[in-house]
PDB file of N, CA and C in Angstrom:
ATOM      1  N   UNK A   1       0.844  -1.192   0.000  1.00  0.00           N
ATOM      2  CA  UNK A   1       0.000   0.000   0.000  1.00  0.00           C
ATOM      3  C   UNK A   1       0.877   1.240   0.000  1.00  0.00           C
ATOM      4  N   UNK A   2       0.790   2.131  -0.843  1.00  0.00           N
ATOM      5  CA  UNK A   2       1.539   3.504  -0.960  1.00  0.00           C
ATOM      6  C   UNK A   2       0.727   4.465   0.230  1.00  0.00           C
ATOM      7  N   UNK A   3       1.884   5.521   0.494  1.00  0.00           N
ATOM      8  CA  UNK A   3       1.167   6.118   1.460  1.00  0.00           C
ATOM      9  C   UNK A   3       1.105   7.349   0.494  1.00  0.00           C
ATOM     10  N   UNK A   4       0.236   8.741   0.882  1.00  0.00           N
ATOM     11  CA  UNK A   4       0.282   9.816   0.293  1.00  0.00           C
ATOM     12  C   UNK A   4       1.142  10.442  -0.054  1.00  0.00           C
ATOM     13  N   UNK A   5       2.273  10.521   1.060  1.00  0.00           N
ATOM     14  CA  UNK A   5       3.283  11.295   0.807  1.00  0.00           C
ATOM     15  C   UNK A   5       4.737  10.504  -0.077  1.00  0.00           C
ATOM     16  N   UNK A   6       4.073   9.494  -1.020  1.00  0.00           N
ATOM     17  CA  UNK A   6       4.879   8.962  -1.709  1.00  0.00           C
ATOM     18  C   UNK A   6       5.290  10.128  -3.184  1.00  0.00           C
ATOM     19  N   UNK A   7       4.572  10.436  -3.527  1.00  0.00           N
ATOM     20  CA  UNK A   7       4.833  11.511  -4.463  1.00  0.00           C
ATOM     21  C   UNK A   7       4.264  12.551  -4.374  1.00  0.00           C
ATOM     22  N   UNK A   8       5.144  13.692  -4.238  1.00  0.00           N
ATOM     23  CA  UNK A   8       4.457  15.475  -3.883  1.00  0.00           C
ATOM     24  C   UNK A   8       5.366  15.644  -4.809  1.00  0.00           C
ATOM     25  N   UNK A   9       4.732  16.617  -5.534  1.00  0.00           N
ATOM     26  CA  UNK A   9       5.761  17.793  -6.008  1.00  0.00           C
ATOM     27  C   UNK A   9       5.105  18.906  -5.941  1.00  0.00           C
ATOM     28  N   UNK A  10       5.772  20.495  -5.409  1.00  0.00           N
ATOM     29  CA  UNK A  10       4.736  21.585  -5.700  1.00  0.00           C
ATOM     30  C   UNK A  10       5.656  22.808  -6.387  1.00  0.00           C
ATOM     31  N   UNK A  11       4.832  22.882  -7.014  1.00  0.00           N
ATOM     32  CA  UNK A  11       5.634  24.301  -8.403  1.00  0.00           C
ATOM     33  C   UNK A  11       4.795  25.415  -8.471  1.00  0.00           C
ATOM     34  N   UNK A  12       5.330  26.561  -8.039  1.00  0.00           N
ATOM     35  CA  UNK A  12       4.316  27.908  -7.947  1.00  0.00           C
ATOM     36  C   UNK A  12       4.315  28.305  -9.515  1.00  0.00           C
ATOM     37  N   UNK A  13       3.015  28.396 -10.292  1.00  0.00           N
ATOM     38  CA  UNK A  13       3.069  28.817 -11.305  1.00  0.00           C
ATOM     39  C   UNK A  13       2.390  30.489 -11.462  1.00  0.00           C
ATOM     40  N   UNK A  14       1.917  31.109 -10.165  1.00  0.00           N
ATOM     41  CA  UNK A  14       1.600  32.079 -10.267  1.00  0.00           C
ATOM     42  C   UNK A  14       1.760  33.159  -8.733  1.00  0.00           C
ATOM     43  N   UNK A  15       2.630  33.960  -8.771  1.00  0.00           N
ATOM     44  CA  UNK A  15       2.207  34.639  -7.202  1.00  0.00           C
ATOM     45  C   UNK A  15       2.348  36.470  -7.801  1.00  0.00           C
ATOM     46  N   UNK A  16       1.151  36.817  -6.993  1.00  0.00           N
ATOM     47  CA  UNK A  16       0.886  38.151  -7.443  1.00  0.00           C
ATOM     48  C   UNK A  16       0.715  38.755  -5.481  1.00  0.00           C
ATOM     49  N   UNK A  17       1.568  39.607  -5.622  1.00  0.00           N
ATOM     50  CA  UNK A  17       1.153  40.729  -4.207  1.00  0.00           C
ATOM     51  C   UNK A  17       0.698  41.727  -4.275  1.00  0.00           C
ATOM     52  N   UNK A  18      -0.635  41.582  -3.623  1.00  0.00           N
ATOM     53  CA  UNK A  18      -1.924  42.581  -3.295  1.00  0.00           C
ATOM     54  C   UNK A  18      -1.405  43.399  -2.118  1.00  0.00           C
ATOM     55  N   UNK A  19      -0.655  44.820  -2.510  1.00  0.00           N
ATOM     56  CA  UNK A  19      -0.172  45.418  -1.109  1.00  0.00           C
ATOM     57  C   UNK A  19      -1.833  46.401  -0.424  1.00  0.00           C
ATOM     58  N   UNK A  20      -2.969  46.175  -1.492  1.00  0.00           N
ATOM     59  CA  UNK A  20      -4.327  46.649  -0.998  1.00  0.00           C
ATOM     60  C   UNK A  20      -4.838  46.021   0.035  1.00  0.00           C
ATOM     61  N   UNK A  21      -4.523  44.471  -0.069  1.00  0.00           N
ATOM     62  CA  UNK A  21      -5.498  43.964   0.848  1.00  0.00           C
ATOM     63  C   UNK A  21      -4.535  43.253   2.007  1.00  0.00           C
ATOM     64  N   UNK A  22      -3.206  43.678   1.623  1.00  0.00           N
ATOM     65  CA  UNK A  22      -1.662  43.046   2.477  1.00  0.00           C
ATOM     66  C   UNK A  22      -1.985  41.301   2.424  1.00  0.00           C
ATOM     67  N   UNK A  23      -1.949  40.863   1.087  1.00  0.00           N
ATOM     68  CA  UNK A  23      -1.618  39.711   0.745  1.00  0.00           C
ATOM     69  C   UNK A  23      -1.230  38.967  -0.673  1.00  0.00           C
ATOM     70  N   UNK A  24      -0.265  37.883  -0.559  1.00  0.00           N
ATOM     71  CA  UNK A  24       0.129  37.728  -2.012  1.00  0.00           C
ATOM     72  C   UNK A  24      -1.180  36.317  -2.269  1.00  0.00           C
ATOM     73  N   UNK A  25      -1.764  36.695  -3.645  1.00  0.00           N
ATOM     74  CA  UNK A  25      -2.309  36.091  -4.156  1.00  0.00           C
ATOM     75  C   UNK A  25      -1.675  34.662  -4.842  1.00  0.00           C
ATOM     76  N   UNK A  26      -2.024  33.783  -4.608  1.00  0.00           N
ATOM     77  CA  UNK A  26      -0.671  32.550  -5.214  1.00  0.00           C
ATOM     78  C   UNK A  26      -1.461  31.142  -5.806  1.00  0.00           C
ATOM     79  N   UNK A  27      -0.981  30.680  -6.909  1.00  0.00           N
ATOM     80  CA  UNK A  27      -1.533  29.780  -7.516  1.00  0.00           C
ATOM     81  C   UNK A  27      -0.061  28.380  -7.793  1.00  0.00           C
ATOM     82  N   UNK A  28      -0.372  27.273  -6.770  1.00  0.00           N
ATOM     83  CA  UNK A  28       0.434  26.173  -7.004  1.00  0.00           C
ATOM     84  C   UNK A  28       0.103  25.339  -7.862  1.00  0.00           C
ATOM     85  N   UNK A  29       1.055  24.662  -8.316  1.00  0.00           N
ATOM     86  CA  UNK A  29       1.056  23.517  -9.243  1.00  0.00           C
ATOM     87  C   UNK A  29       1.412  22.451  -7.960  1.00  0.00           C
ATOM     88  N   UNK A  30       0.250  21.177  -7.790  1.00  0.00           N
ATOM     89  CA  UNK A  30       0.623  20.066  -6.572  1.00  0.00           C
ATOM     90  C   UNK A  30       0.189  18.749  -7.317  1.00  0.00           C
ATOM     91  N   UNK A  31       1.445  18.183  -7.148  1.00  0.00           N
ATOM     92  CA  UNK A  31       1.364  16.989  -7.892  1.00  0.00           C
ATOM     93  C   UNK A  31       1.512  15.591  -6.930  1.00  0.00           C
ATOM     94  N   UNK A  32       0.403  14.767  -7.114  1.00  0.00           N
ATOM     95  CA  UNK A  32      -0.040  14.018  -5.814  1.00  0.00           C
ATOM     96  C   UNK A  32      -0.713  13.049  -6.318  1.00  0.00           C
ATOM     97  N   UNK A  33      -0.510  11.382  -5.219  1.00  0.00           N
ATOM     98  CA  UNK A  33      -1.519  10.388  -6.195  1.00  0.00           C
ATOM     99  C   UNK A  33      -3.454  10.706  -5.457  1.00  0.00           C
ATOM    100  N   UNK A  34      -3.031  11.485  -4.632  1.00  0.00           N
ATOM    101  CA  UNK A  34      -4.659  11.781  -3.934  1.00  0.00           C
ATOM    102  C   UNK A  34      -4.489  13.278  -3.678  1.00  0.00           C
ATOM    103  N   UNK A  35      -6.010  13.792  -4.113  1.00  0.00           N
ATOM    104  CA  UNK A  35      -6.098  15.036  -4.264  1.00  0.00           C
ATOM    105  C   UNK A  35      -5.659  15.356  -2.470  1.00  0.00           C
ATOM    106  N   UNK A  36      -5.367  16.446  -2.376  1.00  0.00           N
ATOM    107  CA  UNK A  36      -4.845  17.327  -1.214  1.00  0.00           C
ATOM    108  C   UNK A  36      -6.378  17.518  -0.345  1.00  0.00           C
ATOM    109  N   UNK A  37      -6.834  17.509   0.555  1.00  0.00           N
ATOM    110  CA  UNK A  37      -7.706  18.019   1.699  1.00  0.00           C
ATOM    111  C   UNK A  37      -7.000  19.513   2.115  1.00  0.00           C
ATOM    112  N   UNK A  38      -8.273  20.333   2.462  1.00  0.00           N
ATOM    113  CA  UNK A  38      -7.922  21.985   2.512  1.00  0.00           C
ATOM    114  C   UNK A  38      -6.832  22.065   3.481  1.00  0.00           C
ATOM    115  N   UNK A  39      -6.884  21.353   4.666  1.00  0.00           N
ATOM    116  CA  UNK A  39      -6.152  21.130   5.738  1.00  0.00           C
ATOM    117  C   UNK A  39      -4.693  21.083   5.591  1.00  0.00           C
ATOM    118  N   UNK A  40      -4.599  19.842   4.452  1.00  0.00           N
ATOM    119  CA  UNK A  40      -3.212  19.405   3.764  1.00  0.00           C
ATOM    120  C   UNK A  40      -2.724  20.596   3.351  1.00  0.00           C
ATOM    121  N   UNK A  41      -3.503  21.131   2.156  1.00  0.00           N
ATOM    122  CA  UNK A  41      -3.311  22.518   1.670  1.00  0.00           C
ATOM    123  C   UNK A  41      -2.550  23.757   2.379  1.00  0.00           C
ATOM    124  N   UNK A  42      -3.393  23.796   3.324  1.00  0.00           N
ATOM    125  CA  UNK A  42      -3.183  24.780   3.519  1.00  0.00           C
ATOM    126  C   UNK A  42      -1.199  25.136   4.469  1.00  0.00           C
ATOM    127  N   UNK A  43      -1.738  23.632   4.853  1.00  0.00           N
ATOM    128  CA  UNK A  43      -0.123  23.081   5.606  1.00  0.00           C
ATOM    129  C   UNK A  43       0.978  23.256   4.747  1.00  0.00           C
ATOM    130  N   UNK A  44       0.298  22.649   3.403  1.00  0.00           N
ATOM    131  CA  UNK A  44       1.763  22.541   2.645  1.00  0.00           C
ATOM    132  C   UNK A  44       2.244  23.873   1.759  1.00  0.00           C
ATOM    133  N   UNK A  45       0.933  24.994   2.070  1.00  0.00           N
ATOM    134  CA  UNK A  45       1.631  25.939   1.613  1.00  0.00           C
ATOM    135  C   UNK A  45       1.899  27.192   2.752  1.00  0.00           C
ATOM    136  N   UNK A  46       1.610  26.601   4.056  1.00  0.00           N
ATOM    137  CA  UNK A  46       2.623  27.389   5.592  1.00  0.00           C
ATOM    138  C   UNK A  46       4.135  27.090   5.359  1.00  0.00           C
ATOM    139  N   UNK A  47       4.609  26.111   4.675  1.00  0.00           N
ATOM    140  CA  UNK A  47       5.575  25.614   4.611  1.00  0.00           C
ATOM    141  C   UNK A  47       6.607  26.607   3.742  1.00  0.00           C
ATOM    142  N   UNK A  48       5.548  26.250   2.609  1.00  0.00           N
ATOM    143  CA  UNK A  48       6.243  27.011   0.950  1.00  0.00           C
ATOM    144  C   UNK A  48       6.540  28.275   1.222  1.00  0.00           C
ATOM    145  N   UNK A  49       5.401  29.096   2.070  1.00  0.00           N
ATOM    146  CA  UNK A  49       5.560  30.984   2.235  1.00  0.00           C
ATOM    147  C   UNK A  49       6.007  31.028   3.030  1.00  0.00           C
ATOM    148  N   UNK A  50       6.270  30.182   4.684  1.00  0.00           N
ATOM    149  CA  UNK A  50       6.987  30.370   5.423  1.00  0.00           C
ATOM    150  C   UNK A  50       5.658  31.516   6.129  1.00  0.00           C
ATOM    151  N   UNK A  51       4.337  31.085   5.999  1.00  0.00           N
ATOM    152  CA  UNK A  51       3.358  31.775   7.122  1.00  0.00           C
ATOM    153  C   UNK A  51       2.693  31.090   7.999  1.00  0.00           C
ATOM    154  N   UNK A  52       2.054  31.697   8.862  1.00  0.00           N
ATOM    155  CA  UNK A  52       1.028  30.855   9.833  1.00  0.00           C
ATOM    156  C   UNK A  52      -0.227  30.023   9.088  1.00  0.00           C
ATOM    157  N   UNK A  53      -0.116  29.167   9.282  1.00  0.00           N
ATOM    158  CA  UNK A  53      -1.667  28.318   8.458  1.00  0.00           C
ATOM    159  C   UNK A  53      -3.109  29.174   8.655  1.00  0.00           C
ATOM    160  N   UNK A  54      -2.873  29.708   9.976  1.00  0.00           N
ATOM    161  CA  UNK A  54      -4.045  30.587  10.284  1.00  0.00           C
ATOM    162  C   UNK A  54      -4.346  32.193   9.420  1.00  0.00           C
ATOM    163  N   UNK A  55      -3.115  31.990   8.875  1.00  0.00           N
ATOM    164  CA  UNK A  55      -2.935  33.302   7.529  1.00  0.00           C
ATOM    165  C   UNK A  55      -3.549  32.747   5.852  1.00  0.00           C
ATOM    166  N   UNK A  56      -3.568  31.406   5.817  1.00  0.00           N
ATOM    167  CA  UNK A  56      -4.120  30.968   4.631  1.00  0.00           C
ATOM    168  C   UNK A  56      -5.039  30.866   4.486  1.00  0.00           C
ATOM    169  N   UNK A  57      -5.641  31.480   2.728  1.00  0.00           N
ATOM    170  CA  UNK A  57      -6.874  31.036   2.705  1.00  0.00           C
ATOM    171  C   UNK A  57      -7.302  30.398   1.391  1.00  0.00           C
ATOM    172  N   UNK A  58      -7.475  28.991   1.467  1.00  0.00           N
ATOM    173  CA  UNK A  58      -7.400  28.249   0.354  1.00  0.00           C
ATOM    174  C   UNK A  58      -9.059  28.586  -0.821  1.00  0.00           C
ATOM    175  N   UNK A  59      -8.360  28.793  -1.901  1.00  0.00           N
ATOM    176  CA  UNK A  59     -10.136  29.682  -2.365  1.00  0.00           C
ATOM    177  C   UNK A  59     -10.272  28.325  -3.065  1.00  0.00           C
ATOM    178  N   UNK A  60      -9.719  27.676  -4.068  1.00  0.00           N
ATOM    179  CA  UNK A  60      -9.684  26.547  -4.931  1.00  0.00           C
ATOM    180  C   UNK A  60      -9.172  25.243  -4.544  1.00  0.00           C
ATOM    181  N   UNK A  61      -9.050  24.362  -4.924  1.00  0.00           N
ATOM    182  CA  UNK A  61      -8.282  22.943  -5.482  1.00  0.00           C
ATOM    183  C   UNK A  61      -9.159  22.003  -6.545  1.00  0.00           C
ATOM    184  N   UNK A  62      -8.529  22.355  -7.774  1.00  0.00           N
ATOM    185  CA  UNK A  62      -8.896  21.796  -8.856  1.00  0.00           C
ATOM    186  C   UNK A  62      -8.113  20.951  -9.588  1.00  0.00           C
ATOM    187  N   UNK A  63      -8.239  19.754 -10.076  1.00  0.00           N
ATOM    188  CA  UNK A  63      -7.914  18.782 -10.804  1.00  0.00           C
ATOM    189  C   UNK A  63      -8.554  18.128 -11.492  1.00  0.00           C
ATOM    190  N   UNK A  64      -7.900  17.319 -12.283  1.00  0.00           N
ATOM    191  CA  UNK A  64      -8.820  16.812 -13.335  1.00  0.00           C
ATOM    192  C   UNK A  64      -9.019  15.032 -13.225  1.00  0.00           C
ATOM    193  N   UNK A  65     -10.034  14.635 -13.723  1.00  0.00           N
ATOM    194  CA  UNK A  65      -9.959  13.263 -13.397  1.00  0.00           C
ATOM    195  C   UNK A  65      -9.024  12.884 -14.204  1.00  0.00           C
ATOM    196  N   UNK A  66      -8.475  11.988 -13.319  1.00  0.00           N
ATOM    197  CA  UNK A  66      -7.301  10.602 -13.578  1.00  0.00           C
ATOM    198  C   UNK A  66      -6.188  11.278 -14.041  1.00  0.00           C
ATOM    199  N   UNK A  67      -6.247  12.730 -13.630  1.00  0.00           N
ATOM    200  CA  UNK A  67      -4.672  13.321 -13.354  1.00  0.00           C
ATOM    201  C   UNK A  67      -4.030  13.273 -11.796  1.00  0.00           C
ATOM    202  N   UNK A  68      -2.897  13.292 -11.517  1.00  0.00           N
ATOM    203  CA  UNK A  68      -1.984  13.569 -10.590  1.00  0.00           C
ATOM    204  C   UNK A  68      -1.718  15.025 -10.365  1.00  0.00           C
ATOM    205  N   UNK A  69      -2.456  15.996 -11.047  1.00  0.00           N
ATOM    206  CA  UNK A  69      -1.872  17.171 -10.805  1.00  0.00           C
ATOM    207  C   UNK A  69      -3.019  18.250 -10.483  1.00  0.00           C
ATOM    208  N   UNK A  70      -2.790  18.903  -9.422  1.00  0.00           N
ATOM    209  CA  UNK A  70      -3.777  19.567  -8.832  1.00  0.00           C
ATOM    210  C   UNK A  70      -3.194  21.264  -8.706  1.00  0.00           C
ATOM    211  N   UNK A  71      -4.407  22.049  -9.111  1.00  0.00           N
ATOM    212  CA  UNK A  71      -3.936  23.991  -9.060  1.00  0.00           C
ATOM    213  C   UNK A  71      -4.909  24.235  -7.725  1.00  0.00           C
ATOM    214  N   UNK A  72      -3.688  24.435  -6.756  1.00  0.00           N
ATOM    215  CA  UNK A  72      -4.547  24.888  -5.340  1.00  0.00           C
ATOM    216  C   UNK A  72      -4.132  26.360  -5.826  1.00  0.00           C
ATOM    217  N   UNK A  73      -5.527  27.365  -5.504  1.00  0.00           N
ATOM    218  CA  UNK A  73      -4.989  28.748  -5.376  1.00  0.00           C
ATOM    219  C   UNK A  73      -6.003  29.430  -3.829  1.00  0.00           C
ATOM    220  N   UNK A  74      -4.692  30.023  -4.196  1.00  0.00           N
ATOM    221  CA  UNK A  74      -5.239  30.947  -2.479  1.00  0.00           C
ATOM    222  C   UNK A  74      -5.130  32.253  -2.129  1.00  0.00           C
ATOM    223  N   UNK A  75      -5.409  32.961  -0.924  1.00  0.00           N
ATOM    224  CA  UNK A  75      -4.516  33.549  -0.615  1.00  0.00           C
ATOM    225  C   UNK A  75      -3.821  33.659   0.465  1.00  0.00           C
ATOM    226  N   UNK A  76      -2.420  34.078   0.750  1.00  0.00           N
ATOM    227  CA  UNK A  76      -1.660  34.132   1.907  1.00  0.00           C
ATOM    228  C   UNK A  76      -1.252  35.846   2.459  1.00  0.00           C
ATOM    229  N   UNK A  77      -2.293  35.411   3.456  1.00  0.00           N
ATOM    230  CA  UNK A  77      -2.100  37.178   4.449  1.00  0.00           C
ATOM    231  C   UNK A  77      -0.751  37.307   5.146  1.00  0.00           C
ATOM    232  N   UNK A  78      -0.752  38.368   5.800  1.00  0.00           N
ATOM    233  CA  UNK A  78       0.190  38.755   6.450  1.00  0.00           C
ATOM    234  C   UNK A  78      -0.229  38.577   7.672  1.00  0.00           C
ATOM    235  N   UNK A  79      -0.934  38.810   7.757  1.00  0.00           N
ATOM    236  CA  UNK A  79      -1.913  38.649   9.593  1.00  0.00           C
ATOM    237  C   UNK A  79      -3.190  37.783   9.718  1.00  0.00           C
ATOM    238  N   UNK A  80      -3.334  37.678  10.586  1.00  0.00           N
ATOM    239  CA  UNK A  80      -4.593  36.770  10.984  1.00  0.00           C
ATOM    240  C   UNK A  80      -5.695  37.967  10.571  1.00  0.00           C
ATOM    241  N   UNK A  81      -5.066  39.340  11.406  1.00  0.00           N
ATOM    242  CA  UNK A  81      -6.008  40.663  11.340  1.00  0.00           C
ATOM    243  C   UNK A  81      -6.823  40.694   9.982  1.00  0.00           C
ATOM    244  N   UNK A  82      -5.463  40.653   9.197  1.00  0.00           N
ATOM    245  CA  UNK A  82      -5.769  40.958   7.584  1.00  0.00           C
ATOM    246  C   UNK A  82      -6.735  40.279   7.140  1.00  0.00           C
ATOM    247  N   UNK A  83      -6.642  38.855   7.043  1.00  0.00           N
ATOM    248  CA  UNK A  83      -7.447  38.060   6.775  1.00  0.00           C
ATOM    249  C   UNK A  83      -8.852  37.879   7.399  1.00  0.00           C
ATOM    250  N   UNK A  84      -8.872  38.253   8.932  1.00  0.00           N
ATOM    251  CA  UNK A  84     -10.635  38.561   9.019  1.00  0.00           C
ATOM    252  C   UNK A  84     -11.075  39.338   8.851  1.00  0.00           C
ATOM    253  N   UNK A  85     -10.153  40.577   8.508  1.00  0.00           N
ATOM    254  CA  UNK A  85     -11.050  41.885   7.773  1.00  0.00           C
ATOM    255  C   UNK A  85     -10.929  41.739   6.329  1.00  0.00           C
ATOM    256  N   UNK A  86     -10.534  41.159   5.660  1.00  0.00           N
ATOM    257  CA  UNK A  86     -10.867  40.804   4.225  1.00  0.00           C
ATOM    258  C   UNK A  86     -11.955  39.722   3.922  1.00  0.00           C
ATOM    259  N   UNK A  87     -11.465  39.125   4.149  1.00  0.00           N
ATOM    260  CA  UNK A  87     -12.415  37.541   3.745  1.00  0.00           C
ATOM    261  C   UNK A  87     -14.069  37.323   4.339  1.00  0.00           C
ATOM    262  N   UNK A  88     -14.665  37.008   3.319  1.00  0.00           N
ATOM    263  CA  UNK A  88     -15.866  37.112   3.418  1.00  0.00           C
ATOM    264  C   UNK A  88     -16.643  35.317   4.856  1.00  0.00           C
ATOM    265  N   UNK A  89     -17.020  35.862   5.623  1.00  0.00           N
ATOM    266  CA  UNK A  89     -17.405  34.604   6.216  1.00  0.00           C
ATOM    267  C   UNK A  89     -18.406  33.936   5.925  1.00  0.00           C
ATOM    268  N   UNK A  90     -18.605  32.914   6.169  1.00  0.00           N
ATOM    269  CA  UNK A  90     -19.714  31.708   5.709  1.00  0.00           C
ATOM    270  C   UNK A  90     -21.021  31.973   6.975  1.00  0.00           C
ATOM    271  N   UNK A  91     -22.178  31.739   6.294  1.00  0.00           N
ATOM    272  CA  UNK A  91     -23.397  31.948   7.199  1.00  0.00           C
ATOM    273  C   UNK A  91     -23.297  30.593   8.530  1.00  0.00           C
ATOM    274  N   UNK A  92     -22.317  29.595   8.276  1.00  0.00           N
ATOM    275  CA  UNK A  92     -21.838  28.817   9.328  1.00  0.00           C
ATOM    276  C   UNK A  92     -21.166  29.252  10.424  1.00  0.00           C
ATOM    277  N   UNK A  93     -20.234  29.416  10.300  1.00  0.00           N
ATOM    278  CA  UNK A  93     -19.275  30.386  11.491  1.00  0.00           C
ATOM    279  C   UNK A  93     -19.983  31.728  11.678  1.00  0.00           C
ATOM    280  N   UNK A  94     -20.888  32.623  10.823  1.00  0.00           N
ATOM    281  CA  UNK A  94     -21.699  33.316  11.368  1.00  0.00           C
ATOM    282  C   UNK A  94     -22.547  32.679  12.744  1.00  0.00           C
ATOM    283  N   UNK A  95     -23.285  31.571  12.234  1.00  0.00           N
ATOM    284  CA  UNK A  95     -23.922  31.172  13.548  1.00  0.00           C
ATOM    285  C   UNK A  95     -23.314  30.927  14.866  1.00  0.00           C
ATOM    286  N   UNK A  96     -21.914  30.152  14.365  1.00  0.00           N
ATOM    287  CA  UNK A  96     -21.483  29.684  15.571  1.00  0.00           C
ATOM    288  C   UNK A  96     -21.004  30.906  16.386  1.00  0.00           C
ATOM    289  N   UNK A  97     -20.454  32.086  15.630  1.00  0.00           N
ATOM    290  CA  UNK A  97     -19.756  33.034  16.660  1.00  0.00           C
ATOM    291  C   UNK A  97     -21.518  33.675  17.565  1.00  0.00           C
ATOM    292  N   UNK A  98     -22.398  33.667  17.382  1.00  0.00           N
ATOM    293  CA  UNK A  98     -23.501  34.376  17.832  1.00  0.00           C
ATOM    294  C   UNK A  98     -23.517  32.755  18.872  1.00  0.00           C
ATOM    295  N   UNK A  99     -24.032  32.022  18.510  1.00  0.00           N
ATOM    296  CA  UNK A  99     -23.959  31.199  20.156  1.00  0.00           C
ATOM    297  C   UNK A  99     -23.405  31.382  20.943  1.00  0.00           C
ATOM    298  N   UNK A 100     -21.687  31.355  20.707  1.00  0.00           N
ATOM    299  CA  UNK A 100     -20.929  31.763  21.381  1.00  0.00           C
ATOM    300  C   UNK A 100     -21.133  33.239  22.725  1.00  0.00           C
ATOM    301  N   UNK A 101     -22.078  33.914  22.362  1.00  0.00           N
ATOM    302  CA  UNK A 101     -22.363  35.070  22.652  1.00  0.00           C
ATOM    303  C   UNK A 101     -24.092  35.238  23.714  1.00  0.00           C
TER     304      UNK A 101
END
């Protein structure tokens, strides 16, 4: 049985920096025998930028059937700050922060 991390490869084919919203916009090339989980994602590109995972925000992961090669794009903030004043939240974590309360 192969495990996942038998073949990775990741190749940035696109990074653009948004100094508007203080983040670089970035599009990987991830080459894998099982598509990536956001989680994975987002890990393996804390790694690549050298940011907090809690700074990523994975918008895509697209591949094609019965390819090995997957375009995660995202974006990577500078701050946690940045990123909850940019990013739009889901009517899910809407609810949960109001229970909370």
């Amino acid at each position: 049985m192969q495990s996942k991390q038998d073949k990775m490869n990741l190749t940035i084919v696109h990074q653009r920096e948004n100094p508007l919203f203080k983040r670089k916009e970035v599009e990987v090339n991830f080459e894998s025998t099982v598509p990536p989980k956001i989680q994975e994602a987002t890990e393996i590109l804390s790694k690549e930028f050298s940011s907090a995972p809690e700074n990523i925000k994975i918008k895509k992961i697209a591949g094609k059937f019965g390819s090995e090669s997957f375009i995660i794009t995202a974006n990577v903030y500078h701050s946690k700050e940045d990123k909850e004043k940019t990013e739009i939240k889901t009517q899910k974590k809407n609810n949960k922060s109001e229970e909370k309360k």
